[in-house]
N, C-alpha and C. Protein backbone atom coordinates (compact mmCIF):
# COMPACT_ATOMS: atom_id res chain seq x y z
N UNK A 1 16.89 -1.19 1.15
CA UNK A 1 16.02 -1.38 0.02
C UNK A 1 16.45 -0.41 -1.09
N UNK A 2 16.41 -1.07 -2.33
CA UNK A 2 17.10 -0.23 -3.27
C UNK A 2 15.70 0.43 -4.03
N UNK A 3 15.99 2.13 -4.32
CA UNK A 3 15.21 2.90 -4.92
C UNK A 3 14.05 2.04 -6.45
N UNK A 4 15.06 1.18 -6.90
CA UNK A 4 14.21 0.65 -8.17
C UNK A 4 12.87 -0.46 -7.42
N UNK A 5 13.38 -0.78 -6.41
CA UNK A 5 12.15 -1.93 -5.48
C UNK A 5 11.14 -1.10 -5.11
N UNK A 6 11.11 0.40 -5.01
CA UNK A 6 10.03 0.94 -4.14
C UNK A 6 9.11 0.96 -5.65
N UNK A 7 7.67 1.35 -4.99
CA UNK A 7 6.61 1.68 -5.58
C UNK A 7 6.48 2.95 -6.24
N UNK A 8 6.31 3.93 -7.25
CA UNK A 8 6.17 5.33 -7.46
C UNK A 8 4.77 5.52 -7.32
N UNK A 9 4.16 6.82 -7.09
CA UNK A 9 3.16 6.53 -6.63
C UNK A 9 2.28 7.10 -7.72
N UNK A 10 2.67 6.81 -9.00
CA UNK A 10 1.70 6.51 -10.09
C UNK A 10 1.45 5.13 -9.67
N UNK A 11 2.35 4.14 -9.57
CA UNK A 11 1.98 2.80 -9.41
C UNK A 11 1.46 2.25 -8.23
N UNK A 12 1.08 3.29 -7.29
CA UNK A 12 0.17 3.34 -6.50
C UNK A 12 -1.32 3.62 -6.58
N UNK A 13 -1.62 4.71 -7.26
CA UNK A 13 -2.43 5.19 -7.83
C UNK A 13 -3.58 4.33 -8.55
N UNK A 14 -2.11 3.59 -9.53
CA UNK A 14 -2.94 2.40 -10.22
C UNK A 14 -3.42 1.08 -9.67
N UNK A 15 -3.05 0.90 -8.54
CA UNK A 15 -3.35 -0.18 -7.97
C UNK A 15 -4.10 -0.04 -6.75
N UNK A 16 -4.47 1.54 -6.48
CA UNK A 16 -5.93 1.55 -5.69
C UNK A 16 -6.95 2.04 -6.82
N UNK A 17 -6.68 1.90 -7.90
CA UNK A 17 -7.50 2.14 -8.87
C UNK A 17 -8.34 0.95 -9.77
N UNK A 18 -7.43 -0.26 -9.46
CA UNK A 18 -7.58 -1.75 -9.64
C UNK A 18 -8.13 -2.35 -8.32
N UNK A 19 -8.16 -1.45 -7.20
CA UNK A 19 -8.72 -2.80 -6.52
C UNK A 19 -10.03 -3.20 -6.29
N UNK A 20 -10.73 -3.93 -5.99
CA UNK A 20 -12.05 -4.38 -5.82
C UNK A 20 -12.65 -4.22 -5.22
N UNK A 21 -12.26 -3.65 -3.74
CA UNK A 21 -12.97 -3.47 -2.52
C UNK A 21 -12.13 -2.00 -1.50
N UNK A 22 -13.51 -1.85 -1.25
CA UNK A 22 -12.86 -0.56 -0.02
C UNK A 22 -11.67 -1.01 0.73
N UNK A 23 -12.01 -1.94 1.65
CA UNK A 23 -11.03 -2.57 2.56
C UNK A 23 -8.99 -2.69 1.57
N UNK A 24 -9.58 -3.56 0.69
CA UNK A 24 -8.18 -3.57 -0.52
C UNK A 24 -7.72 -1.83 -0.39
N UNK A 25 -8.25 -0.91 -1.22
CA UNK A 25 -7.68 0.10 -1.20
C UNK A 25 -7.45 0.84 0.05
N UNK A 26 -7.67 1.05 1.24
CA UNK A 26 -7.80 1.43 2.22
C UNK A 26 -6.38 0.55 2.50
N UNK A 27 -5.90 -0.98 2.38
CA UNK A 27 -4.73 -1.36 2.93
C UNK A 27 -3.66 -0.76 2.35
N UNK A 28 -4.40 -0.48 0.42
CA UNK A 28 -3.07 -0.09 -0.01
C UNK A 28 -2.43 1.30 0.63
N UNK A 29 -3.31 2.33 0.62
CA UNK A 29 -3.12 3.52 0.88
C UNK A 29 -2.39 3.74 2.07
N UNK A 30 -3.25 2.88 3.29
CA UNK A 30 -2.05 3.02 4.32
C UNK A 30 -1.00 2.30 4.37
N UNK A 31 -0.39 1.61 4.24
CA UNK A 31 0.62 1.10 3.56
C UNK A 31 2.12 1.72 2.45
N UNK A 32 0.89 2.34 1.74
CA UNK A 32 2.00 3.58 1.16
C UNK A 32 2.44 4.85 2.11
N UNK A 33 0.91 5.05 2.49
CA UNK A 33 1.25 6.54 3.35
C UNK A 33 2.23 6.26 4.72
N UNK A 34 1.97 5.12 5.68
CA UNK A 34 2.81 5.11 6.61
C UNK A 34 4.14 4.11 6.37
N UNK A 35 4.42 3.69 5.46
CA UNK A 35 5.92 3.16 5.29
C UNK A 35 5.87 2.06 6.19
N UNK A 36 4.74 0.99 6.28
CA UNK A 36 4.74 -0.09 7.27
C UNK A 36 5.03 -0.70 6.64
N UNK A 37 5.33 -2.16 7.38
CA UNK A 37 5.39 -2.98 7.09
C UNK A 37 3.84 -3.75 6.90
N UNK A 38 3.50 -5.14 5.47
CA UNK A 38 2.14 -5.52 5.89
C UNK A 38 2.24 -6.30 7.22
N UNK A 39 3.02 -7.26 7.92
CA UNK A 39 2.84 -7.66 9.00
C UNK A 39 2.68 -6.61 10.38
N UNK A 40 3.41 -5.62 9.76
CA UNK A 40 3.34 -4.49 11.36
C UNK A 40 1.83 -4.62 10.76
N UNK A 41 1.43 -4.01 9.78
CA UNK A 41 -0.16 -3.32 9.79
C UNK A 41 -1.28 -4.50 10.03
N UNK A 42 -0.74 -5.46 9.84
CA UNK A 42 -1.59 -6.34 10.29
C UNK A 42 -2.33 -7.11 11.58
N UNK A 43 -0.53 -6.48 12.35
CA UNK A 43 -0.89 -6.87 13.86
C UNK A 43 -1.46 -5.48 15.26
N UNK A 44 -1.92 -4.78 13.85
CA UNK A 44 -3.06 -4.07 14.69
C UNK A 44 -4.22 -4.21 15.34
N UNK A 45 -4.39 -3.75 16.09
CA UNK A 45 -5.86 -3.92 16.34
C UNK A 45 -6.80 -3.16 16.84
């Protein structure tokens, strides 16, 4: 994955700052913080 594809995490910031619901920001955050994938994080349980 090339450096210009990742997220900076101003543009993180802003987009748990846009979201609508706990659950929304809560995916984004972990997501940023653990470097998953959304299907790994999804097939949690």
């Amino acid at each position: 994955m090339l450096s210009e594809e990742l997220l900076t995490e101003e543009e993180v910031k802003r987009l748990v700052k846009h979201a609508t619901n706990l659950r929304d920001k809560a995916l984004i955050l972990t997501l940023y913080e653990s470097g998953c994938r959304i299907g790994e994080l999804l097939s949690l349980r």
